[in-house]
Protein backbone atom coordinates (compact mmCIF):
# COMPACT_ATOMS: atom_id res chain seq x y z
CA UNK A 1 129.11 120.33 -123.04
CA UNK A 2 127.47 123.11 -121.26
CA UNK A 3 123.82 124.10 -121.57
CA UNK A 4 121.48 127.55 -121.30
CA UNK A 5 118.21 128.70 -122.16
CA UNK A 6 118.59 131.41 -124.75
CA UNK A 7 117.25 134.64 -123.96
CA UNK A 8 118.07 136.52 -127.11
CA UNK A 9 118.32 136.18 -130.71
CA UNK A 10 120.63 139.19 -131.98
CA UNK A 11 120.65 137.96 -135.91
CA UNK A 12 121.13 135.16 -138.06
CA UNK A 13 124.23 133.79 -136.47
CA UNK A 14 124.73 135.38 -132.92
CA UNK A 15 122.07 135.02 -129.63
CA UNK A 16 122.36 135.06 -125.95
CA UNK A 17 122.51 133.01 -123.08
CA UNK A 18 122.72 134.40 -119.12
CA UNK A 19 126.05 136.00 -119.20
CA UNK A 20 127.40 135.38 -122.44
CA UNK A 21 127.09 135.83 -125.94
CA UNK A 22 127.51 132.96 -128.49
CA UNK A 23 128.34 133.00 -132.39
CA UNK A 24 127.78 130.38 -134.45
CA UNK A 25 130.72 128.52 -135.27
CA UNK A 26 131.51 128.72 -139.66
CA UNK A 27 127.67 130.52 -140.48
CA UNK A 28 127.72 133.49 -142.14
CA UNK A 29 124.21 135.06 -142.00
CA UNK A 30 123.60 138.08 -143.96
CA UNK A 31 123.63 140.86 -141.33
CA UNK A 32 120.78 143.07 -140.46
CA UNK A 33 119.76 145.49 -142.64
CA UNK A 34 121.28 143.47 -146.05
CA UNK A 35 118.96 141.34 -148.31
CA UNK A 36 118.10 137.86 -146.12
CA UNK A 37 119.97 139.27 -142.55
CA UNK A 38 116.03 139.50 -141.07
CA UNK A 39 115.23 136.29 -142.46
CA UNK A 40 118.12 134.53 -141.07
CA UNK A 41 117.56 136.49 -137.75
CA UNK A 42 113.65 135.22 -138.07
CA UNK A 43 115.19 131.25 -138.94
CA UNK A 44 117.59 131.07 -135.78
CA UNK A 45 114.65 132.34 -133.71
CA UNK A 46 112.41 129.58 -134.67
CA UNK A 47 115.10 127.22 -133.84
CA UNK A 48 116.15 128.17 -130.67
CA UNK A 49 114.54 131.08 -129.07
CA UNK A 50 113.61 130.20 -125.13
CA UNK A 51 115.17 126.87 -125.58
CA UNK A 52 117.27 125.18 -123.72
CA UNK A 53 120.51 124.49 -126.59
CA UNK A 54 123.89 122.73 -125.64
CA UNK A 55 127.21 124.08 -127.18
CA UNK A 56 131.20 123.34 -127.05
CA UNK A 57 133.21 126.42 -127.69
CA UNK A 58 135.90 126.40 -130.39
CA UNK A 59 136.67 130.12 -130.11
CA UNK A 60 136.39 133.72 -129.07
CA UNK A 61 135.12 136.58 -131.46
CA UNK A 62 134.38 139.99 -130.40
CA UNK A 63 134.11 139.09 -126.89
CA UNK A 64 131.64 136.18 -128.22
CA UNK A 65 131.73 132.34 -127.67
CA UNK A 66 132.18 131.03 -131.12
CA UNK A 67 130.52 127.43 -130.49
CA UNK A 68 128.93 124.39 -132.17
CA UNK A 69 125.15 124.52 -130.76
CA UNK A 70 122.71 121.77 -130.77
CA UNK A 71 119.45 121.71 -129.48
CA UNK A 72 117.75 118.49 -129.22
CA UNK A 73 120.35 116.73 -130.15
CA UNK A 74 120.36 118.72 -133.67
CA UNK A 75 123.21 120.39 -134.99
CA UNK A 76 122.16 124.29 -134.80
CA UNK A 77 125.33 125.32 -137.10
CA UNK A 78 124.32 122.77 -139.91
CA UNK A 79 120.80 123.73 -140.05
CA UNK A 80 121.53 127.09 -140.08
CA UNK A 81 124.02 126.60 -143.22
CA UNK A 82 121.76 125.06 -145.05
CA UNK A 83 119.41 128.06 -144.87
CA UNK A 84 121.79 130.84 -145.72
CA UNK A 85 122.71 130.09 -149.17
């Protein structure tokens, strides 16, 4: 399972790491601009801005990882899910 520090929150289900660009695997965060996208942007970024998260790729988007990210052993995807409702 590799592991980065992220550099970059782009919105409520997309960041960056050094040299790539990850989506989170089965979120759908409003995007910017629509009712909740800069909340969800604002969520992620609590979660896991400058921090050091783990992920396992399951796909390709876009020229994007799609992944399953944890940090600290908690399931970034899952947490994020539960917040866009």
């Amino acid at each position: 399972m590799p592991k980065a520090r992220v550099t970059k929150i782009i919105d409520g289900d997309t960041f960056k790491i050094p040299r790539k660009v990850i989506r989170l695997a089965n979120v759908y965060a409003p995007e910017l601009g629509n009712r909740g996208g800069s909340q969800a942007k604002a969520d992620l970024k609590d979660m896991i801005n400058n921090k050091t998260i783990s992920y396992t790729p399951v796909g390709k988007s876009y020229n994007r990882v799609v992944a399953q990210v944890k940090v600290a052993g908690k399931s970034v995807n899952q947490a994020m899910r539960n917040k866009v409702r």
